[in-house]
Protein backbone atom coordinates (compact mmCIF):
# COMPACT_ATOMS: atom_id res chain seq x y z
CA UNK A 1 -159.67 34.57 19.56
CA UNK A 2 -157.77 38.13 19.30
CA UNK A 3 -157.89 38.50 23.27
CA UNK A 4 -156.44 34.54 23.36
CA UNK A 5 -153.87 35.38 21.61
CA UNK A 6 -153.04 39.28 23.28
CA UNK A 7 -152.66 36.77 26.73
CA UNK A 8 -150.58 34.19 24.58
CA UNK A 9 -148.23 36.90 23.83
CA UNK A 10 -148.32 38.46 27.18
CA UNK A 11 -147.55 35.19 29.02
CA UNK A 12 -144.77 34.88 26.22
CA UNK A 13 -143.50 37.65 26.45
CA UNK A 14 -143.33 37.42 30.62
CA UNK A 15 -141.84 34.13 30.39
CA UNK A 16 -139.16 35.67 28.34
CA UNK A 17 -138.07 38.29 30.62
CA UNK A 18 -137.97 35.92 33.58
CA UNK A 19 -135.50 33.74 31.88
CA UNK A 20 -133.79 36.86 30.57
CA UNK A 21 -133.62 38.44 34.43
CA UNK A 22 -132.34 34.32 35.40
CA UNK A 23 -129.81 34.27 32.87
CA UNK A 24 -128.55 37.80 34.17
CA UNK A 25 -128.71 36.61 37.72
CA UNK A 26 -126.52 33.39 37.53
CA UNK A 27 -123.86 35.42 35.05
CA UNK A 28 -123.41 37.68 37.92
CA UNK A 29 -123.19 35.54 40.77
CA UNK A 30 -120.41 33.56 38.80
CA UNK A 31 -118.97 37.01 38.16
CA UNK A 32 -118.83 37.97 41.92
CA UNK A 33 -117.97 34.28 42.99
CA UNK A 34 -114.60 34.48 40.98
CA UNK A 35 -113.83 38.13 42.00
CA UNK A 36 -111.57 38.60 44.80
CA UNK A 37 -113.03 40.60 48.07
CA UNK A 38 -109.30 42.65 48.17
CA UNK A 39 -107.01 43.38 45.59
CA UNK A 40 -104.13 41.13 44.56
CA UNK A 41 -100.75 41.98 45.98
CA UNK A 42 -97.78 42.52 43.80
CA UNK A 43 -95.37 39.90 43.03
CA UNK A 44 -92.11 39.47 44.62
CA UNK A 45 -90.62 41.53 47.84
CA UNK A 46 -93.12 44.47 46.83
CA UNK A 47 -95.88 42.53 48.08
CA UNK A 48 -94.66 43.25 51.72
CA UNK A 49 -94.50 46.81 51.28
CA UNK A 50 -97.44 48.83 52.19
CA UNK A 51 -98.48 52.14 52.63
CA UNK A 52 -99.65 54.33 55.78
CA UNK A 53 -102.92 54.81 53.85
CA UNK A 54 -103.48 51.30 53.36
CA UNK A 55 -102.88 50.60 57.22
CA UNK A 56 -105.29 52.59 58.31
CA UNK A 57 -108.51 51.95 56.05
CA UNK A 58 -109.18 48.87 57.91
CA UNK A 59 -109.47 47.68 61.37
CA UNK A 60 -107.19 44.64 62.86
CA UNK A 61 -107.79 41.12 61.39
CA UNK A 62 -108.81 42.78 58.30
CA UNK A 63 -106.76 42.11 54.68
CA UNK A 64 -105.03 44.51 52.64
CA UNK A 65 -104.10 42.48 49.98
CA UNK A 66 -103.70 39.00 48.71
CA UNK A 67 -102.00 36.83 46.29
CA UNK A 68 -102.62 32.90 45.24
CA UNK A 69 -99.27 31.10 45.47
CA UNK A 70 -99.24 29.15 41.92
CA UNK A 71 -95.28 28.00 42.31
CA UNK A 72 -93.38 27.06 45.16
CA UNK A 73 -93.06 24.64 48.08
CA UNK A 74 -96.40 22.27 48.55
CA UNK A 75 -97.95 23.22 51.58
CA UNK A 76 -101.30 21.35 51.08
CA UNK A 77 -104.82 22.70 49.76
CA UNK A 78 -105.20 26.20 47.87
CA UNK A 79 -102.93 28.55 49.39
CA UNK A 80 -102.55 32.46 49.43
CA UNK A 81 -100.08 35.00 50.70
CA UNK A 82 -101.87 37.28 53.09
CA UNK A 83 -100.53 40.72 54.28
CA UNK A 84 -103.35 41.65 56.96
CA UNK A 85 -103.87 44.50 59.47
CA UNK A 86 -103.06 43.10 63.38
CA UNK A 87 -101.16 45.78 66.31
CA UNK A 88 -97.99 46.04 67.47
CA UNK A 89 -95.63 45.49 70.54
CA UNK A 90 -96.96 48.57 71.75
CA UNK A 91 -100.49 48.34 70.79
CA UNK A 92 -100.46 50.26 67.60
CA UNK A 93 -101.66 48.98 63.98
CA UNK A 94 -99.04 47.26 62.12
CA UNK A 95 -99.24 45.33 58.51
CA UNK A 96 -98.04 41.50 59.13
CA UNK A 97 -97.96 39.13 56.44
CA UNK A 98 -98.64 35.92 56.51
CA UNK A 99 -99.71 32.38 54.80
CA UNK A 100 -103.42 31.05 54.44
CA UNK A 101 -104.14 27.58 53.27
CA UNK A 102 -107.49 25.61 52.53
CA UNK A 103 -108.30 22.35 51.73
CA UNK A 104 -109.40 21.70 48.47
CA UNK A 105 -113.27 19.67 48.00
CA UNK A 106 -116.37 20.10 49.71
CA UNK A 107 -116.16 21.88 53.33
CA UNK A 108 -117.78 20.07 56.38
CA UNK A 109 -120.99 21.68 57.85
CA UNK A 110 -119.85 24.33 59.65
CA UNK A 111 -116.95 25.02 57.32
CA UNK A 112 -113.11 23.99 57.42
CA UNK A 113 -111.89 23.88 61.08
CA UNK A 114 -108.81 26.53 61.64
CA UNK A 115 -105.87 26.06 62.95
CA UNK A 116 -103.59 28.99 63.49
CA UNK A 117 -99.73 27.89 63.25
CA UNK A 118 -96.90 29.64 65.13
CA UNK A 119 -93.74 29.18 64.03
CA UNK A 120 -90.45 28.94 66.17
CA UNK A 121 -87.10 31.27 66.06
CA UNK A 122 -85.95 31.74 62.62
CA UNK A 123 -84.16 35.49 63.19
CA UNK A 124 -85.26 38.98 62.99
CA UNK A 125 -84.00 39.81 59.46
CA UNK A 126 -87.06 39.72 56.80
CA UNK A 127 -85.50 37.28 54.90
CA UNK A 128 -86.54 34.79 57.80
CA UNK A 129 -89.88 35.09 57.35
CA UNK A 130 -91.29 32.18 56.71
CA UNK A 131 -93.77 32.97 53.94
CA UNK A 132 -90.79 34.51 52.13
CA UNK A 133 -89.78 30.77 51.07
CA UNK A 134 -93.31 31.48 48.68
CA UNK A 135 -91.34 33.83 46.87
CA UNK A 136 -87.21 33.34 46.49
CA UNK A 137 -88.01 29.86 46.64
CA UNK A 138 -85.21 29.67 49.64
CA UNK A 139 -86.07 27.02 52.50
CA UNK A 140 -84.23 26.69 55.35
CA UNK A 141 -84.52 23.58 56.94
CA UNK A 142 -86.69 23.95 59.64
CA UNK A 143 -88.88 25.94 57.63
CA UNK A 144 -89.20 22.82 55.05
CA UNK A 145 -90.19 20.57 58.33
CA UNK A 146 -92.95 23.43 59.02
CA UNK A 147 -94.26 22.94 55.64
CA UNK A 148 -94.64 19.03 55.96
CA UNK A 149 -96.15 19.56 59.10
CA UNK A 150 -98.64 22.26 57.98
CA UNK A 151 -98.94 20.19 54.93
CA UNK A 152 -100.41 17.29 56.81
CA UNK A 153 -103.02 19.06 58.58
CA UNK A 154 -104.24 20.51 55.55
CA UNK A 155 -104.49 17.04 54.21
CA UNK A 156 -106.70 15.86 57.42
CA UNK A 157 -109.01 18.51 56.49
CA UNK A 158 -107.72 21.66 58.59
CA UNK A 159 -107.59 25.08 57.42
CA UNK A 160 -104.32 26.56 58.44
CA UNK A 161 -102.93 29.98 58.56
CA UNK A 162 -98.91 30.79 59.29
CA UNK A 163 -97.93 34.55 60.55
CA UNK A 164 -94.94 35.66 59.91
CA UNK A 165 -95.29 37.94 63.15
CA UNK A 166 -94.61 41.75 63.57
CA UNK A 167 -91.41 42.63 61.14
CA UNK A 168 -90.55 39.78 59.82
CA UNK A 169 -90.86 40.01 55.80
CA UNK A 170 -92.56 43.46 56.54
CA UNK A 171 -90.71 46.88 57.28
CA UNK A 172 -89.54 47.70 60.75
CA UNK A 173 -87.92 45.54 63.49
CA UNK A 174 -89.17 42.49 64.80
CA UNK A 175 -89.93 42.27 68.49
CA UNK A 176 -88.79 38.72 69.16
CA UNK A 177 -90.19 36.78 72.04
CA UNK A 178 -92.64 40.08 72.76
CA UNK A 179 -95.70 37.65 73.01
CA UNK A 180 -98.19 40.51 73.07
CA UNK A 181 -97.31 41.38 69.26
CA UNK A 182 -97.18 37.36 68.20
CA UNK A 183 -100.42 36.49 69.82
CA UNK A 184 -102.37 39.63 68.13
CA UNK A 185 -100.74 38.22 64.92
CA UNK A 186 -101.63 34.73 65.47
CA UNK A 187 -105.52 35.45 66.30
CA UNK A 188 -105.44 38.74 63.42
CA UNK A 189 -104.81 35.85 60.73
CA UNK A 190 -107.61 33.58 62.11
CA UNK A 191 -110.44 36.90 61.00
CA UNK A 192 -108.28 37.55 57.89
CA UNK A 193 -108.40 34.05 56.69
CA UNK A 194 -112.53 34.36 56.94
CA UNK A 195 -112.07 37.59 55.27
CA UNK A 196 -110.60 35.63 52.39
CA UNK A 197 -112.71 32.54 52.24
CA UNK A 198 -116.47 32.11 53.29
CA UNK A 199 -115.87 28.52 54.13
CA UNK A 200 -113.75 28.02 57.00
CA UNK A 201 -115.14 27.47 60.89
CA UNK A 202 -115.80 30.12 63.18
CA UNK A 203 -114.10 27.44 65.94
CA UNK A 204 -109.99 27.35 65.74
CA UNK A 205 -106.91 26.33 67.76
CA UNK A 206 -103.68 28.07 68.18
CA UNK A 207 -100.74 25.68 67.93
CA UNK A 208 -97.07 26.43 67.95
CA UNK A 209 -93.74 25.68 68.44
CA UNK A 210 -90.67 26.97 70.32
CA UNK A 211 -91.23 30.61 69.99
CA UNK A 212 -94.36 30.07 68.39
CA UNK A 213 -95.65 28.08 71.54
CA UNK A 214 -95.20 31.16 73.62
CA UNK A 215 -96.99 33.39 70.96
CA UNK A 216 -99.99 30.55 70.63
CA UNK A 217 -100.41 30.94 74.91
CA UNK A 218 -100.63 35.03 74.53
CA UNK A 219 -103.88 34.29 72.03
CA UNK A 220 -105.71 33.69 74.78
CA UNK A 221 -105.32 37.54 75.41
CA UNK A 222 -107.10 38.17 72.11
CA UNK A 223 -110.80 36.93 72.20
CA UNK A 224 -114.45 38.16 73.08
CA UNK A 225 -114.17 41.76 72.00
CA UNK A 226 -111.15 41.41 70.62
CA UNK A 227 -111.96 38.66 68.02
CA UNK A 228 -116.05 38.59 68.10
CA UNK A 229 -117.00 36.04 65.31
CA UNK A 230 -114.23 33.19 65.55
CA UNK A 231 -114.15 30.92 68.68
CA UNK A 232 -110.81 30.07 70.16
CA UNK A 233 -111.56 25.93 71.83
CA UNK A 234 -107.88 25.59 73.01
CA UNK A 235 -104.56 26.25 72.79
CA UNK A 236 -101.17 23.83 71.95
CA UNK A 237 -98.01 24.90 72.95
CA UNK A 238 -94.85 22.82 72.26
CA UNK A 239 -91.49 23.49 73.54
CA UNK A 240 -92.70 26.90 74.86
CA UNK A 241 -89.82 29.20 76.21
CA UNK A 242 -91.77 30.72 79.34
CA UNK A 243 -89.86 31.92 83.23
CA UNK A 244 -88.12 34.74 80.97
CA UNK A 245 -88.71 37.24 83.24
CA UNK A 246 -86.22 35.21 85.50
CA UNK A 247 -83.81 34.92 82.98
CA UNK A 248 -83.64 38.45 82.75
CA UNK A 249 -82.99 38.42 86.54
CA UNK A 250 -80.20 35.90 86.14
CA UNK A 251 -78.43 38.36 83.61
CA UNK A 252 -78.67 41.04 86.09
CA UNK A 253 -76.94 39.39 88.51
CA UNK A 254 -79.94 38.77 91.12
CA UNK A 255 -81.81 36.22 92.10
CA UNK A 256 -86.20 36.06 91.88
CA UNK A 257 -87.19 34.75 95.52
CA UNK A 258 -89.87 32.84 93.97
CA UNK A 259 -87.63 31.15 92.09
CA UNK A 260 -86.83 27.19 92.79
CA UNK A 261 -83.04 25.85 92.65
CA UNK A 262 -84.20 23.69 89.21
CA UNK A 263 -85.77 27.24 88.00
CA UNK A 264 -82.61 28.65 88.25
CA UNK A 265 -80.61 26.36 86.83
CA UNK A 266 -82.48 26.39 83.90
CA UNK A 267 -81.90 30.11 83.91
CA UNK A 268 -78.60 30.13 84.08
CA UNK A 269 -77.84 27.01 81.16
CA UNK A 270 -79.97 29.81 79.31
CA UNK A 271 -78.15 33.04 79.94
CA UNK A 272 -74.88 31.28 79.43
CA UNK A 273 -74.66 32.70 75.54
CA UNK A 274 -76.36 35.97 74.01
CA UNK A 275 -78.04 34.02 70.72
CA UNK A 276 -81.53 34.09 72.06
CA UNK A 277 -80.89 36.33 74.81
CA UNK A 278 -78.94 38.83 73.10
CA UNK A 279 -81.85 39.77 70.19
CA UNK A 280 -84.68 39.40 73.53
CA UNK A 281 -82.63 41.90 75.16
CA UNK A 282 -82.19 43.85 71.98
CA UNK A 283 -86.24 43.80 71.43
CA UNK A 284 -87.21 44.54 75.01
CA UNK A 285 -85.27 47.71 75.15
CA UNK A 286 -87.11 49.15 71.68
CA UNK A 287 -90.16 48.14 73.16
CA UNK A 288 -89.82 49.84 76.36
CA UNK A 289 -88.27 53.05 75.09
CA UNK A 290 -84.50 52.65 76.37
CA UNK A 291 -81.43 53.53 74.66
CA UNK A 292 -79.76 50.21 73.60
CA UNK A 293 -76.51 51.63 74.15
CA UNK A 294 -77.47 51.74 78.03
CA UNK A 295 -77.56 47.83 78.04
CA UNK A 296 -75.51 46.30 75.36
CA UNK A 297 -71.40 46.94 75.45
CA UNK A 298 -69.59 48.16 72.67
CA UNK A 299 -68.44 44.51 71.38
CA UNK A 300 -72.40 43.27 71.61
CA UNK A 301 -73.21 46.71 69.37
CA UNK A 302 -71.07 45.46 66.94
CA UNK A 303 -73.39 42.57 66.14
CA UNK A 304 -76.68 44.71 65.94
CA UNK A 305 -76.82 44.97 62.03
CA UNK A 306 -76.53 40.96 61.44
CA UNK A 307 -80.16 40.86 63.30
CA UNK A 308 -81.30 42.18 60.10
CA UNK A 309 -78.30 40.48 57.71
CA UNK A 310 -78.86 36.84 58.86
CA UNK A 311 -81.55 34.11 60.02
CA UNK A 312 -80.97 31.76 62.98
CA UNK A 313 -78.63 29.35 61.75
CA UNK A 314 -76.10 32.42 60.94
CA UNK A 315 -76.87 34.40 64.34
CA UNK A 316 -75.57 31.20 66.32
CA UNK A 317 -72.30 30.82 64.76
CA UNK A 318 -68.90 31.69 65.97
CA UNK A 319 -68.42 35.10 64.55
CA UNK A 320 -72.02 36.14 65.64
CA UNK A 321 -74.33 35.90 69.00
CA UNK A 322 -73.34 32.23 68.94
CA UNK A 323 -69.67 33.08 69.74
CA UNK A 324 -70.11 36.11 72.82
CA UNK A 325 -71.22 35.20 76.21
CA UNK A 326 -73.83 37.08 77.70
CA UNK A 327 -71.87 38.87 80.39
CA UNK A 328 -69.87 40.29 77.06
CA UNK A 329 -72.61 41.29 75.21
CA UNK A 330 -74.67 43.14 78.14
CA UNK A 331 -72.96 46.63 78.99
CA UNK A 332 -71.48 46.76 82.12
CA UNK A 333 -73.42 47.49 85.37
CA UNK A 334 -76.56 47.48 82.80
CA UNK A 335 -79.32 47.90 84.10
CA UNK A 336 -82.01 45.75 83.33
CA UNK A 337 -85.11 46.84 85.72
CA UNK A 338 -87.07 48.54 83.17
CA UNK A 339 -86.37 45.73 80.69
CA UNK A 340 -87.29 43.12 83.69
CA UNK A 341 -90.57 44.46 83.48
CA UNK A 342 -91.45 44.34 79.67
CA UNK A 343 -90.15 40.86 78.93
CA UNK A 344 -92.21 40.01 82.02
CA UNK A 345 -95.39 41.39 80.43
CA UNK A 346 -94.76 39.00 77.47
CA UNK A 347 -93.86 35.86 79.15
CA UNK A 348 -96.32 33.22 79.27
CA UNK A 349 -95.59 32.38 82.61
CA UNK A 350 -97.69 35.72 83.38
CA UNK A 351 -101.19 34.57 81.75
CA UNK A 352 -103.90 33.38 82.81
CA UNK A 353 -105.54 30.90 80.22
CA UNK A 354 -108.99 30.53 80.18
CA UNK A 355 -109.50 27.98 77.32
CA UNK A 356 -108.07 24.55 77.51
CA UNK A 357 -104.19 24.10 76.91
CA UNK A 358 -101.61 21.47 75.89
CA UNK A 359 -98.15 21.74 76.59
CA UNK A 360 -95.84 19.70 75.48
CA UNK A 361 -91.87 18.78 75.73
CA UNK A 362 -89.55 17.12 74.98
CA UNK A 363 -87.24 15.42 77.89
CA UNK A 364 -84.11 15.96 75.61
CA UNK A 365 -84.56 19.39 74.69
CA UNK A 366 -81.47 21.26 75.41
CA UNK A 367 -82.88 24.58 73.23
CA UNK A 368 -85.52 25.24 75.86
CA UNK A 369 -84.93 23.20 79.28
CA UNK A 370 -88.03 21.50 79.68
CA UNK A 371 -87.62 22.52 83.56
CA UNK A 372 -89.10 25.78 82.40
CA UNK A 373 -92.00 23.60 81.21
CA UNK A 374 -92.29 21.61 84.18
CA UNK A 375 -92.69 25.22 86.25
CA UNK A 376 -95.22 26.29 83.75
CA UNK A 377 -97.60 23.38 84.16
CA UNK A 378 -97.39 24.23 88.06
CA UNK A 379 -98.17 27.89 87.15
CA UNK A 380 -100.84 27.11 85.16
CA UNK A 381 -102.31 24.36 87.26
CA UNK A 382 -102.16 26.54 90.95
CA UNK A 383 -104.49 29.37 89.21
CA UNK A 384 -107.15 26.86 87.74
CA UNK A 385 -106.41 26.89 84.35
CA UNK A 386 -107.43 23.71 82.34
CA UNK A 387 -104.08 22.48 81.22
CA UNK A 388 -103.03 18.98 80.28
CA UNK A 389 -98.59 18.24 80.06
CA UNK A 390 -97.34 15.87 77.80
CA UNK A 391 -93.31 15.19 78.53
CA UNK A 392 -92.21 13.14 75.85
CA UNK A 393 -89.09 10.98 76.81
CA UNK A 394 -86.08 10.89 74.43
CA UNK A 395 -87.73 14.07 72.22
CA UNK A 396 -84.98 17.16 71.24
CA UNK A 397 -86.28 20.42 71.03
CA UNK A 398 -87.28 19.12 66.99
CA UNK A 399 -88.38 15.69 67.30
CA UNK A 400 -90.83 16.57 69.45
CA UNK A 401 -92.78 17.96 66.79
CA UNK A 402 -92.76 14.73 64.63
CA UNK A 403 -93.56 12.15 68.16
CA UNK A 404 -95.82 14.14 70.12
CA UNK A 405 -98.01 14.56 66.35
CA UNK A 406 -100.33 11.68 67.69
CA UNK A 407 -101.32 12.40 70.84
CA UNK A 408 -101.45 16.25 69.62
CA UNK A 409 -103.78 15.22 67.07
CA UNK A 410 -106.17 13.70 69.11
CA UNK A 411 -106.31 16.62 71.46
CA UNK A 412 -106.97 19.08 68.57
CA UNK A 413 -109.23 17.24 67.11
CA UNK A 414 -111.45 17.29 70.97
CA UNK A 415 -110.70 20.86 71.32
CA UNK A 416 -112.59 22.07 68.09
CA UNK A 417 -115.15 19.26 68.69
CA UNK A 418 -116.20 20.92 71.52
């Protein structure tokens, strides 16, 4: 009877501890569940300032901090403020901030499918950025019509993350239309989003618009050992402003052989004003290393410091890029050779996709001459590239995004199905 009831206690006593070492076990997975993998960022403009030693104890398309937006514009799902480690223009690390969102509910197998977002030209100054919106509560209006949009693919179950690019909201100068530094920031997001959240897809698509469109193409420079762990199925590319290198040429005053008539036409509607070419310009000679003094006259100097005073809208009015013709803001006799050559190294019309693409345009579009487009597609097409053109008749260089949202749809929605 004594030993019964030594083994009574034993087994008691056993039974106990298991429970105790269960009980321990689920208060700490609920414990490490609900704690965040980085630290949260600070509140307000700090949270876009970060230090050297911050940059560098991580490697590209990892985060440095995070914050969950609680007030502000609805963007769809649970969303968080990102500021992530990507590279540069020139190759070097950089901080880039950014906006991740994730449907809310139960994930599909294989987790929420991504879609990376590029956003078109909203100015060089870091009050442009687009995630900014999260914090001053200011939204322009094209960055409202990104929200809806982003906002809607959210609610069809997409994960979706929104760069702000290289120097926007963050120190230092953005590089606009330098698609090397956009599409390291568009793809950087994609493994910083996974960083954040264990449920989201390993497959995604960059999309994006204007600008955006030519940063979503360059992505397609960032996979296999670039990116190992997320799949990139395909790209979509709206509006995208591509031929720049002949632009460039047109400014100069020669003419690109391989150029057609329509080419140049296009060309020259675009180099008829300085407020997109005037900040490409700007960016292509910091990237390359030459003096802008040696390219940009006295009177185009003068408007330097409103690149970092005022967002699109502003740059395009009278009193700004919007009111000084090219041929006044370039320096005379500039030469443009060396700058030829690094806005030809980011133009799209360069790669050489090798996942499937969508490009698509609108016949109105008076922003970006859908000629450009129509070359593209040609481009694209002569090397073997899987690429599929949608013109859409009576679409501006906004609409677009609103009537093409069908048929893109569909094609996103085959891309990450594989």
């Amino acid at each position: 009877m004594a030993s019964m009831n030594v083994r009574r206690r034993w087994w008691l006593t056993a039974a106990l501890v298991v429970v105790l070492v269960l009980a321990l076990l689920v208060v700490w997975r609920a414990t490490t569940d609900d704690a965040p993998s980085t630290p949260t960022g600070p509140s307000g403009t700090a949270f876009y300032e970060t230090s050297a030693e911050q940059l560098a104890a991580g490697r590209h398309g990892s985060l440095i901090w995070s914050r969950r937006v609680v007030e502000g514009p609805t963007i769809g799902g649970t969303t968080h403020l990102v500021m992530y480690r990507s590279t540069d223009a020139k190759g070097e690390p950089v901080a880039v901030s950014g906006v991740v969102s994730i449907p809310t509910g139960e994930p599909p197998e294989g987790g929420w499918p991504v879609i990376s977002w590029g956003h078109g030209t909203t100015g060089m100054a870091d009050d442009c950025a687009p995630s900014r919106s999260l914090v001053d509560q200011q939204t322009g209006v094209y960055t409202a019509s990104m929200d809806r949009a982003t906002a809607e693919l959210v609610d069809e179950g997409y994960a979706v993350v929104r760069t702000d690019y290289e120097g926007l909201g963050t120190p230092g100068p953005h590089p606009y239309l330098m698609g090397q530094s956009a599409g390291a920031a568009m793809t950087d997001i994609v493994l910083a989003a996974h960083e954040l959240s264990p449920d989201l897809s390993r497959r995604w698509v960059a999309m994006g618009h204007s600008q955006g469109a030519q940063a979503a193409l360059f992505t397609s420079r960032f996979t296999q050992a670039y990116s190992p762990g997320i799949d990139l199925t395909g790209i979509v590319a709206l509006a995208p402003p591509s031929q720049l290198g002949v632009v460039v040429d047109m400014a100069d005053g020669s003419r690109a052989p391989s150029t057609t008539e329509e080419e140049r036409a296009a060309a020259t509607d675009s180099a008829s004003g300085s407020g997109f070419l005037g900040p490409l310009v700007v960016s292509a000679a910091r990237v390359t290393g030459v003096p802008v003094e040696d390219v940009v006259s006295p009177a185009g100097r003068e408007l330097l410091p409103q690149l970092e005073e005022r967002c699109i809208a502003e740059l395009f009015r009278g009193d700004s890029f919007g009111g000084m013709p090219l041929t006044t803001f370039l320096a005379q006799d500039a030469d443009l050779s060396r700058i030829r050559r690094t806005v030809g190294t980011n133009d799209a019309a360069e790669l050489h996709p090798h996942v499937p693409v969508l490009i698509v345009h609108g016949t109105k579009d008076t922003t970006v001459p859908i000629l450009l487009s129509d070359r593209l597609e040609e481009q694209y097409a002569q090397q073997g590239a899987d690429v599929e053109y949608e013109r859409v008749r009576g679409a501006d260089h906004i609409s677009v995004l609103e009537e093409a949202a069908p048929r893109v749809r569909a094609w996103v929605a085959r891309s990450l199905a594989g």
